[in-house]
Protein backbone atom coordinates (compact mmCIF):
# COMPACT_ATOMS: atom_id res chain seq x y z
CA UNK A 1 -11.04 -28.58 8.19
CA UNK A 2 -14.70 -27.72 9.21
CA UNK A 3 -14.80 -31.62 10.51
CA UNK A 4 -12.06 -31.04 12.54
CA UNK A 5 -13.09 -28.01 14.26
CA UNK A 6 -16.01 -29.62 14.95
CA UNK A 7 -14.26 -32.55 16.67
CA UNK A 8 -12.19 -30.19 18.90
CA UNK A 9 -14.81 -27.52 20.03
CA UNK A 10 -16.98 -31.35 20.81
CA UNK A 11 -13.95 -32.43 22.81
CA UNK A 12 -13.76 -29.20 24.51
CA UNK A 13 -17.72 -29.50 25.37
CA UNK A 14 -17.06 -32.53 26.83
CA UNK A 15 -14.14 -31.83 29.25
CA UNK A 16 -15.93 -28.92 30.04
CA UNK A 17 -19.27 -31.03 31.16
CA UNK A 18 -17.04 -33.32 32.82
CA UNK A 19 -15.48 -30.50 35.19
CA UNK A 20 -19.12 -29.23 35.83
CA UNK A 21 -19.22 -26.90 38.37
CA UNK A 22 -15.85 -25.39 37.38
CA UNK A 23 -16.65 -23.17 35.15
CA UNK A 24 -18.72 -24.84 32.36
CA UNK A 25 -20.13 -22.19 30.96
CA UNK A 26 -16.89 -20.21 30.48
CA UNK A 27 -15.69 -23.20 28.39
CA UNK A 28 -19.21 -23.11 26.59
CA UNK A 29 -18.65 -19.70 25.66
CA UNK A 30 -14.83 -19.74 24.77
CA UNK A 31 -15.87 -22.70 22.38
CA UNK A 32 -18.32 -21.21 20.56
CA UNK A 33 -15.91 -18.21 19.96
CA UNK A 34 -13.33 -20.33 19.12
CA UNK A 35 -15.94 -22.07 16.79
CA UNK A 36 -17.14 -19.36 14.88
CA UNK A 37 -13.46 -17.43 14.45
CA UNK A 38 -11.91 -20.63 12.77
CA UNK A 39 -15.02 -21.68 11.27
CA UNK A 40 -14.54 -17.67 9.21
CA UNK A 41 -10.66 -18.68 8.95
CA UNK A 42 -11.49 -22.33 7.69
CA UNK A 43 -12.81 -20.76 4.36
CA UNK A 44 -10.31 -19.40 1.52
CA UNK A 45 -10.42 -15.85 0.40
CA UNK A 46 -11.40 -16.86 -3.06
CA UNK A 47 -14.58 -18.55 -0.97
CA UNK A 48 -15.22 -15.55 0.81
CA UNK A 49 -15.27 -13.78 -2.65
CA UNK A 50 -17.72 -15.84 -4.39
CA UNK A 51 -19.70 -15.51 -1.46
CA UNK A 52 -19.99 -11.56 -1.57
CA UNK A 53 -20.41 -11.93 -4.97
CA UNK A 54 -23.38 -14.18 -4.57
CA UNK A 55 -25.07 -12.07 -1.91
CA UNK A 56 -24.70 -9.28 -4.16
CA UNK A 57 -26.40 -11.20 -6.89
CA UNK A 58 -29.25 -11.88 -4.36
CA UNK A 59 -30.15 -8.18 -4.30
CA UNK A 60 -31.21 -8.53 -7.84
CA UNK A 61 -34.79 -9.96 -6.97
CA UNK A 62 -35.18 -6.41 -4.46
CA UNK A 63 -34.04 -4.29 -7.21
CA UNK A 64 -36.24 -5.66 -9.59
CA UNK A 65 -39.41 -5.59 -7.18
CA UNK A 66 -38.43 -2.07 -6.26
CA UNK A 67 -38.10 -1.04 -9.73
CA UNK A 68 -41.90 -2.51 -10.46
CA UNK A 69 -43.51 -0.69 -7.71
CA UNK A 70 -41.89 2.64 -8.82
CA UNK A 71 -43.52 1.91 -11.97
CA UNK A 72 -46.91 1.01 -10.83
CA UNK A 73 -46.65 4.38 -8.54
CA UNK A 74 -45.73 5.91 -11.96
CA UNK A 75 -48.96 4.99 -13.72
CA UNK A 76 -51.08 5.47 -10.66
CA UNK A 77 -49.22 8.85 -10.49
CA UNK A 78 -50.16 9.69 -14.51
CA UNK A 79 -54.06 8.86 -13.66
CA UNK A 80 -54.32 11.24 -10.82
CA UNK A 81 -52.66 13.47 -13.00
CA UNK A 82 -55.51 12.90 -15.47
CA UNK A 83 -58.22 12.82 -13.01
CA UNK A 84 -56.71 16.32 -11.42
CA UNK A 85 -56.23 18.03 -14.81
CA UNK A 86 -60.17 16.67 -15.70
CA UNK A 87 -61.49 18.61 -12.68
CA UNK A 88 -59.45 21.64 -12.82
CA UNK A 89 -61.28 21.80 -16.20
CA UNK A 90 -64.67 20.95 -14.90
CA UNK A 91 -64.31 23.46 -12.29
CA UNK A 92 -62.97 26.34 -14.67
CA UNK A 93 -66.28 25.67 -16.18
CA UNK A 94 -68.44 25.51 -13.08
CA UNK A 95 -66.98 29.23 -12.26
CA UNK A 96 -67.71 30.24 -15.62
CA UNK A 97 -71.50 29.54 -15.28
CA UNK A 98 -71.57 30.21 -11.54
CA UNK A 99 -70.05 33.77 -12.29
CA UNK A 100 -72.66 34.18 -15.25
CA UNK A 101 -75.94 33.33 -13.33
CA UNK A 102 -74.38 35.54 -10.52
CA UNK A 103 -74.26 38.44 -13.09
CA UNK A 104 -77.83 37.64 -14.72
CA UNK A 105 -79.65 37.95 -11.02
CA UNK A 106 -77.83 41.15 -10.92
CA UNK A 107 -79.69 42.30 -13.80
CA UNK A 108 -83.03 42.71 -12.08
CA UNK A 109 -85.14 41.07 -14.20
CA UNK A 110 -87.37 38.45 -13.22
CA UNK A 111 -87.64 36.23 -16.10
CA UNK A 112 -84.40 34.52 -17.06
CA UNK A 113 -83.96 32.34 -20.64
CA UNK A 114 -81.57 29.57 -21.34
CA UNK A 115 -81.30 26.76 -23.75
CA UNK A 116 -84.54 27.98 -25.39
CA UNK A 117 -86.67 27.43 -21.89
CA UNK A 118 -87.59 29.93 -19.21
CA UNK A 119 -86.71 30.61 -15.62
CA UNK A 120 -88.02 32.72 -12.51
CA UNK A 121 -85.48 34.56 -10.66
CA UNK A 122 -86.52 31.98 -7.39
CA UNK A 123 -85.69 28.86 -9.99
CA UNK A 124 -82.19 30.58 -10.72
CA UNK A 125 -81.04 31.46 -7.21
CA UNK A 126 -81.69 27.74 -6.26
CA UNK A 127 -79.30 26.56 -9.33
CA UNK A 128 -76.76 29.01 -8.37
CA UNK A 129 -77.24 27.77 -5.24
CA UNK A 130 -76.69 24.58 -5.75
CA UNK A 131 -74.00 25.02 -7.81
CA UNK A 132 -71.69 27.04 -5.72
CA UNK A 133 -71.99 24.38 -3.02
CA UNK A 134 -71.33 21.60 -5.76
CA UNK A 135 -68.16 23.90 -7.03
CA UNK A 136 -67.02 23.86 -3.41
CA UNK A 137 -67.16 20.65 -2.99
CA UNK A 138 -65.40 20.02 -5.72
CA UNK A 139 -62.65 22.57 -5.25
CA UNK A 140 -62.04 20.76 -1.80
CA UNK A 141 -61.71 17.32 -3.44
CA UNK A 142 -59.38 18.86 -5.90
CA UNK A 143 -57.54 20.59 -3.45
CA UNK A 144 -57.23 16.99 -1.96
CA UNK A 145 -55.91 15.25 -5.01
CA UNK A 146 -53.48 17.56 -5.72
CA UNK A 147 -51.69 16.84 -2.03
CA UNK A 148 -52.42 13.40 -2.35
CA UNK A 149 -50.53 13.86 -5.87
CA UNK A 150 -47.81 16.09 -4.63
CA UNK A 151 -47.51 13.86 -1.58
CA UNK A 152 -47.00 10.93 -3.88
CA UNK A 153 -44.95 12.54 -5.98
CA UNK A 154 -41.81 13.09 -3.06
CA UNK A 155 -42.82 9.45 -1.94
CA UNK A 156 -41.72 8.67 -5.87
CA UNK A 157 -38.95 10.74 -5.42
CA UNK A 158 -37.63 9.22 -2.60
CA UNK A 159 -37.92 5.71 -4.18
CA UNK A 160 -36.20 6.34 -6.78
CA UNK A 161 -33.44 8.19 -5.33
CA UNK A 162 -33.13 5.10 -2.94
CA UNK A 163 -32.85 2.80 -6.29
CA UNK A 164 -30.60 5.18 -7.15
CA UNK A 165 -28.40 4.46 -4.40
CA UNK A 166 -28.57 1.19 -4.13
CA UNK A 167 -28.08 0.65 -7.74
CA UNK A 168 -24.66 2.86 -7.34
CA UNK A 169 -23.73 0.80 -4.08
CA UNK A 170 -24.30 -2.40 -5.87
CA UNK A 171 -21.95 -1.42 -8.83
CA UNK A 172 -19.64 0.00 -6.35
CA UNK A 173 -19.43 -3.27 -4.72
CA UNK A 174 -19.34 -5.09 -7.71
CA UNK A 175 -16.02 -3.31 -8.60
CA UNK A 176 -14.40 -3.63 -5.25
CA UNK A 177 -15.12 -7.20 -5.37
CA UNK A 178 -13.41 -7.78 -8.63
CA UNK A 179 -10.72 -5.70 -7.25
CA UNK A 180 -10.07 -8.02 -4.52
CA UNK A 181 -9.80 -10.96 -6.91
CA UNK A 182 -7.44 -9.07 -8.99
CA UNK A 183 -5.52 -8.65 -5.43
CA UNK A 184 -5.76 -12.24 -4.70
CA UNK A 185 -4.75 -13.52 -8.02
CA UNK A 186 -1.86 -11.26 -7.63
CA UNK A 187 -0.99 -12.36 -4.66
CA UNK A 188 -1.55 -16.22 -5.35
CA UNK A 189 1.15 -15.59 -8.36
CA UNK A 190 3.54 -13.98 -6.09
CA UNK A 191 3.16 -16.99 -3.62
CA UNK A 192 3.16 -19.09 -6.26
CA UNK A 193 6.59 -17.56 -7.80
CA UNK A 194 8.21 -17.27 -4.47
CA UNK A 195 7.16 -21.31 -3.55
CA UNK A 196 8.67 -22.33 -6.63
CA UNK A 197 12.03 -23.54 -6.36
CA UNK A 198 13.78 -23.02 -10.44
CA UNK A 199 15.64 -26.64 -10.30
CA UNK A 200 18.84 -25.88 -12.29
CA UNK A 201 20.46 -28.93 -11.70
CA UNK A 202 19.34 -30.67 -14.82
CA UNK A 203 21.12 -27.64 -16.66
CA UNK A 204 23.97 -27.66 -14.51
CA UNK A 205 24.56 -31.28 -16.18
CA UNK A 206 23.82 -30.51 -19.78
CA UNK A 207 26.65 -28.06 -19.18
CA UNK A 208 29.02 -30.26 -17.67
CA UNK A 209 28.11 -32.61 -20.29
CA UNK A 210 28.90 -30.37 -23.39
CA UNK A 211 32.36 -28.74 -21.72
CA UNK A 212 33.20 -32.77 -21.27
CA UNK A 213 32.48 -33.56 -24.74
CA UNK A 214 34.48 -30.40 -26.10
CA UNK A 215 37.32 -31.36 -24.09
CA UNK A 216 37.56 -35.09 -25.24
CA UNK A 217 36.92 -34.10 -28.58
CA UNK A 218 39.88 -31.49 -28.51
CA UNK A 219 41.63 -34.42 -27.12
CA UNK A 220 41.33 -36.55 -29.74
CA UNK A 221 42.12 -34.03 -32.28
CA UNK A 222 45.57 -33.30 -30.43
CA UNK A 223 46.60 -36.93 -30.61
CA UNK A 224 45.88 -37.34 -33.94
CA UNK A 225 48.16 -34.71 -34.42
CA UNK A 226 50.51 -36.31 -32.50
CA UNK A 227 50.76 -38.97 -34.31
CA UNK A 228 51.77 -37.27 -36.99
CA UNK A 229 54.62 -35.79 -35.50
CA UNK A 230 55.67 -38.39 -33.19
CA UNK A 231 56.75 -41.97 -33.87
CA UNK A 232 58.40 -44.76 -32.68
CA UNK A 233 61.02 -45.55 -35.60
CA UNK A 234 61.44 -43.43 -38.64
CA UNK A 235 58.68 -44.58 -41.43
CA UNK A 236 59.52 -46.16 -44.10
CA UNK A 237 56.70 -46.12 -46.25
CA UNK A 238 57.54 -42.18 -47.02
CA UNK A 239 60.82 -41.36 -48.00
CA UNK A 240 62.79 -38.11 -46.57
CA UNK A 241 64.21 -35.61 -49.72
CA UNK A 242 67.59 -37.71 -50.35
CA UNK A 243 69.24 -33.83 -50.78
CA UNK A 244 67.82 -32.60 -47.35
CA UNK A 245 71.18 -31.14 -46.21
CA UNK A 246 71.79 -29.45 -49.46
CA UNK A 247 68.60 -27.74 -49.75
CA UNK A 248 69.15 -26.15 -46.49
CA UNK A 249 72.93 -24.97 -46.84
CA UNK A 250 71.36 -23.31 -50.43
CA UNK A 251 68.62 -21.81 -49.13
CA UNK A 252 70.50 -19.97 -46.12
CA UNK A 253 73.93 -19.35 -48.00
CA UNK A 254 73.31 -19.12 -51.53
CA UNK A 255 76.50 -19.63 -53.84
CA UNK A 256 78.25 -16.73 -55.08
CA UNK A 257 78.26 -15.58 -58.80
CA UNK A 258 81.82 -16.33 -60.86
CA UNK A 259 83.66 -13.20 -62.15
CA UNK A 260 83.34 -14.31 -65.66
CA UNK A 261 79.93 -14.39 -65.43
CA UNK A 262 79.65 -11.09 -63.62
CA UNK A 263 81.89 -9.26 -66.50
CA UNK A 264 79.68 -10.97 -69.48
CA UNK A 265 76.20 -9.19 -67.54
């Protein structure tokens, strides 16, 4: 079929560059529609199925690479966790010691003790120096990593809510697809029923056949009752009751009793 489209649209090329000038590229155009409309029509429905139903197949591959980035952003996602919840920690900490050197140069004393060693109130203004710009610092970076984290965390969101949906479009296709086989197996068995022509001609005979046979059977069976009943001379191989005539005159007038008899009863 595809062959023979083919061969036209080629033939139609041809005329076409033979009439140059006329139009050419009209018939260029018109043959290329005409090419790719019965090229679509030159393939059955059942192709056309098993052709969505491959390209759906195909999207397996994206699925699955989709579904392995979502988990890598998933573990990345559970170290920044880690990494946020470590600092948030650290910096509960930092405040802690910040807010207790703060209170100790407060105090007004001059000489300050820790871990055994001693410290001049100069030597403890630089520390808490030093460590409220580290704690800043720190609070900024954290401040960071939790957007990055929240930021990631919608980006996850979205991915998977994508998956989601293509997941539920796949399966959605899946199931109209089978429903247009069931649809085209119906309708191949309705064609199919319609096409067929029941040839009751064969039965037609068997019946002719049997109602033949009945009646020459019921016609022997008549003659050979006619032949007992009918024949050409009377038989003499089976006598007739010698007292015929006298059985019959008994049997429909019987004889009449004698007085004498009647007046012995």
């Amino acid at each position: 079929m595809v062959k023979r489209v083919l061969f036209v649209v080629g033939g139609v090329v041809i005329v076409g560059a033979l009439f140059a000038g006329t139009g050419v590229v009209s018939y260029l155009r018109t043959s290329a529609a005409y090419l790719q409309s019965t090229a679509e029509n030159a393939f059955s429905t059942e192709f056309q199925i098993e052709r969505a139903r491959g390209m759906i197949e195909k999207l397996g591959p994206e699925v699955e690479k989709n579904m392995h980035l979502i988990a890598k952003e998933q573990a990345h996602l559970a170290q920044l966790a880690k990494r946020i919840e470590k600092a948030e920690k650290r910096q509960t900490t930092d405040k802690e010691q910040i807010m207790r050197l703060q209170a100790d140069l407060t105090s007004g004393k001059n000489v300050f003790r820790y871990a055994g060693r001693s410290y001049s109130e100069k030597q403890v203004k630089i520390d808490l120096a030093n460590r409220f710009e580290r704690f800043k610092t720190d609070k900024a970076t954290l401040d960071s990593l939790q957007k990055i984290y929240d930021a990631r965390t919608k980006g996850l969101e979205a991915a998977r809510e994508k998956l989601e949906g293509m997941l539920a479009v796949r399966r959605q296709l899946l199931v109209e697809i089978e429903n247009l086989e069931a649809q085209r197996q119906m309708i191949a068995a309705a064609q199919t029923t319609s096409e067929y022509q029941f040839d009751d001609s064969q039965l037609g005979r068997v019946k002719e056949l049997i109602s033949d046979l009945q009646i020459r059977i019921e016609t022997e069976r008549k003659l050979l009752d006619a032949q007992d009943y009918f024949h050409d001379q009377i038989p003499l191989d089976e006598a007739s009751p010698e007292d015929i005539v006298d059985q019959v005159s008994v049997y429909f007038h019987p004889p009449k009793p004698e007085p004498e008899a009647l007046a012995r009863d």
